[in-house]
Protein backbone atom coordinates (compact mmCIF):
# COMPACT_ATOMS: atom_id res chain seq x y z
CA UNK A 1 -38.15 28.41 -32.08
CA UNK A 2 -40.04 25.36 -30.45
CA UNK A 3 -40.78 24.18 -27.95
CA UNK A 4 -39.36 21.38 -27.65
CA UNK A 5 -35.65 22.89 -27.33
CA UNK A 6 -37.23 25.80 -24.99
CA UNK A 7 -35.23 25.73 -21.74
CA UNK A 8 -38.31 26.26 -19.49
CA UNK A 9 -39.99 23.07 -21.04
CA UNK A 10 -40.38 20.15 -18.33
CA UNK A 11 -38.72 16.98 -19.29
CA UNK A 12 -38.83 14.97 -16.53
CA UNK A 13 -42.08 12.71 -16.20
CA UNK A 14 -43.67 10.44 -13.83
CA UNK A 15 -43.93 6.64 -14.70
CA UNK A 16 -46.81 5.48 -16.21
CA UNK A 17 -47.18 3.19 -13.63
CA UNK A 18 -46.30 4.11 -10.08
CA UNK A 19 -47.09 0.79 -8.71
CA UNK A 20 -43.94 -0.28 -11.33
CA UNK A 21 -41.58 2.21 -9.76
CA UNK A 22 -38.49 1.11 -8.55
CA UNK A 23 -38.72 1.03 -4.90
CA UNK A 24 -35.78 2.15 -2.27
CA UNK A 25 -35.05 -0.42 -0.11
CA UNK A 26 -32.00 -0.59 2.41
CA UNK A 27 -28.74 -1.06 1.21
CA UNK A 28 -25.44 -3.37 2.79
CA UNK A 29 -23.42 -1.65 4.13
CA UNK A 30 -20.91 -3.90 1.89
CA UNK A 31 -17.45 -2.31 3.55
CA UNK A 32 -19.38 -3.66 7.10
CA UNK A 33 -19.70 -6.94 5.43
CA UNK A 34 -15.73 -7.40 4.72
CA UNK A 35 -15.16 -7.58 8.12
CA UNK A 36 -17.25 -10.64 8.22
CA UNK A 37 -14.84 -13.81 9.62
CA UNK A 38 -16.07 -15.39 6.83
CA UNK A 39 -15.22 -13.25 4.08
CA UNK A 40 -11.59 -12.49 5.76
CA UNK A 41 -11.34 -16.19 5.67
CA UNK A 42 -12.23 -16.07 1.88
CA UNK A 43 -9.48 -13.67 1.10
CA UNK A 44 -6.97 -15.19 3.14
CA UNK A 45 -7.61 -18.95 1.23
CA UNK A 46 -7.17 -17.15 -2.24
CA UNK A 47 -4.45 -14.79 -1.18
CA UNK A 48 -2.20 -17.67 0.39
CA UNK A 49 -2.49 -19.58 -2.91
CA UNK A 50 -2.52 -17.04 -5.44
CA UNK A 51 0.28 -15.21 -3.93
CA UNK A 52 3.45 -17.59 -3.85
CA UNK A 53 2.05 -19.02 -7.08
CA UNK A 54 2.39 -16.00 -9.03
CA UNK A 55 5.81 -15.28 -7.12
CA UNK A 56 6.83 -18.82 -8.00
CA UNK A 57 5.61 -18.55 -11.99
CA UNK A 58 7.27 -14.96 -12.52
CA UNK A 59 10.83 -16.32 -10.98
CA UNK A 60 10.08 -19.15 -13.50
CA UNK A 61 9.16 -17.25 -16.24
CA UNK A 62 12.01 -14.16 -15.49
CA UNK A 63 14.49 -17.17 -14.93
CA UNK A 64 13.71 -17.95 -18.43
CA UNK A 65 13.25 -14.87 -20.37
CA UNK A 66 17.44 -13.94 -18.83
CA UNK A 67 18.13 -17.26 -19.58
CA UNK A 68 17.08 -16.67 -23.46
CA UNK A 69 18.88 -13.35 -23.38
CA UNK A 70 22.15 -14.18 -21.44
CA UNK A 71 22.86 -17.90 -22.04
CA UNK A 72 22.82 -18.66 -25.15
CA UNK A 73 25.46 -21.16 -25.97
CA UNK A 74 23.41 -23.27 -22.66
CA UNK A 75 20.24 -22.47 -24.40
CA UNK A 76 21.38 -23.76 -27.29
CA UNK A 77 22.76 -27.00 -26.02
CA UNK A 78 21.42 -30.08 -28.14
CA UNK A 79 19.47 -32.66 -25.75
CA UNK A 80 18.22 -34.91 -28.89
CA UNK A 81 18.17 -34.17 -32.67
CA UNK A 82 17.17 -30.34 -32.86
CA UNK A 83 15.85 -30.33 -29.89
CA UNK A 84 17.78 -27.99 -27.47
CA UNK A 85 16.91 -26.89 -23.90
CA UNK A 86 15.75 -23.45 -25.08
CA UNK A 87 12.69 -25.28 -26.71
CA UNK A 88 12.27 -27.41 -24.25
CA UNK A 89 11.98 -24.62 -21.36
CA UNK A 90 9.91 -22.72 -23.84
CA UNK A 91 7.55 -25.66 -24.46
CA UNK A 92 7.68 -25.74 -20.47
CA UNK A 93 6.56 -22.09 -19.56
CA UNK A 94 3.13 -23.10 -21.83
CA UNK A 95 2.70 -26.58 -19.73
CA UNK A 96 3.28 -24.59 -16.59
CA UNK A 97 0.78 -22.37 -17.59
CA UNK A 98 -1.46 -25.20 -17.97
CA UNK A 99 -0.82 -26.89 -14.99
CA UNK A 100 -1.38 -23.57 -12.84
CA UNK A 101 -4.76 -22.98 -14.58
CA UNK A 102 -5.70 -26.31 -13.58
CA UNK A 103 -4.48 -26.34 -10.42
CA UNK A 104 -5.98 -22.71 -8.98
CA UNK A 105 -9.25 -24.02 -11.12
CA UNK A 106 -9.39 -27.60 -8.47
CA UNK A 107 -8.46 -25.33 -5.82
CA UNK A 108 -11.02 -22.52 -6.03
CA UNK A 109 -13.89 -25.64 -6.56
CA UNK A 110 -12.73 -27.29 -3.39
CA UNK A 111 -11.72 -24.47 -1.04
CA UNK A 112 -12.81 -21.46 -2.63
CA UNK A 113 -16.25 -22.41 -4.31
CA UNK A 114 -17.89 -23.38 -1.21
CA UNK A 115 -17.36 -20.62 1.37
CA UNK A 116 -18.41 -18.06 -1.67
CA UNK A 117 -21.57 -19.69 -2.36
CA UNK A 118 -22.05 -19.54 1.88
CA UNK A 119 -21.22 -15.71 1.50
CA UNK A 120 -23.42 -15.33 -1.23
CA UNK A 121 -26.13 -16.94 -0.15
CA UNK A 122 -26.02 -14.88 3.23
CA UNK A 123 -25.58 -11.77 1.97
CA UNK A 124 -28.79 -12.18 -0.42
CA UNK A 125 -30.67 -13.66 2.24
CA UNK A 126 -29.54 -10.25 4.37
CA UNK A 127 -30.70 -8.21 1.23
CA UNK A 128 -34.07 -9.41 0.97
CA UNK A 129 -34.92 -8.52 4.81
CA UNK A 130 -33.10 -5.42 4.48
C-alpha cells in the first residue's frame, strides 16, 4: 500500500506564498443593508411596475388562451381575406411581448438604473473600509 492513499498522510498544505493568502476582512452585514431607505425605495420602484404589469399581461394572455379554447366560431371570424381575429390576437400577444420588454427596459434605465448604481457604489465604497 502507499502512501499516498494512507489515511494518516497530511494533505493539507500551506501556500507557497503567505504574503498571497487570501486575507479575512469584514463582511456586510447584507440583511442590515436591506433596510437601507434606499434599497426599500429600489424594491418598491420595481415592484410597483413589475407587479400590475405581469397581472395585466397574464389576464391578457389567459383572456386569450380561453378565448382560443372556448370561442371559436368568434376566433374564427374573418376581419380581411384569411385573416381572422384569432391571428390577429395571436400576432398581438408577440407585439405585447415586445412592447413590455421595451417598456420595463426604458423604465429600469430611467428609474431603476440610477438608484442601483447609487447602491452599488455605496455598498463597495462600505466594503473597502470594512
Amino acid at each position: 500500500m502507499s502512501d499516498e492513499n494512507s489515511p494518516t498522510r497530511d494533505t493539507t498544505t500551506p501556500p507557497a506564498n503567505p504574503e498571497r493568502a487570501p486575507r479575512a476582512t469584514a463582511r456586510l452585514d447584507y440583511r442590515e443593508e436591506e433596510k437601507d431607505p434606499a434599497f426599500v425605495e429600489l424594491k418598491r420602484r420595481h415592484r410597483s411596475f413589475v407587479f400590475p404589469l405581469t397581472i395585466t399581461f397574464l389576464l391578457w394572455y389567459f383572456g386569450y388562451v380561453i378565448l382560443a379554447a372556448y370561442a371559436h366560431d368568434f376566433m374564427a371570424t374573418p376581419v380581411f381575406g384569411v385573416i381572422n381575429v384569432g391571428l390577429l390576437l395571436g400576432f398581438g400577444q408577440f407585439v405585447s411581448t415586445f412592447v413590455i420588454t421595451m417598456t420595463y427596459v426604458s423604465f429600469a434605465n430611467r428609474r431603476l438604473d440610477p438608484l442601483a448604481a447609487q447602491i452599488r457604489a455605496d455598498l463597495e465604497s462600505k466594503e473597502s473600509v470594512a
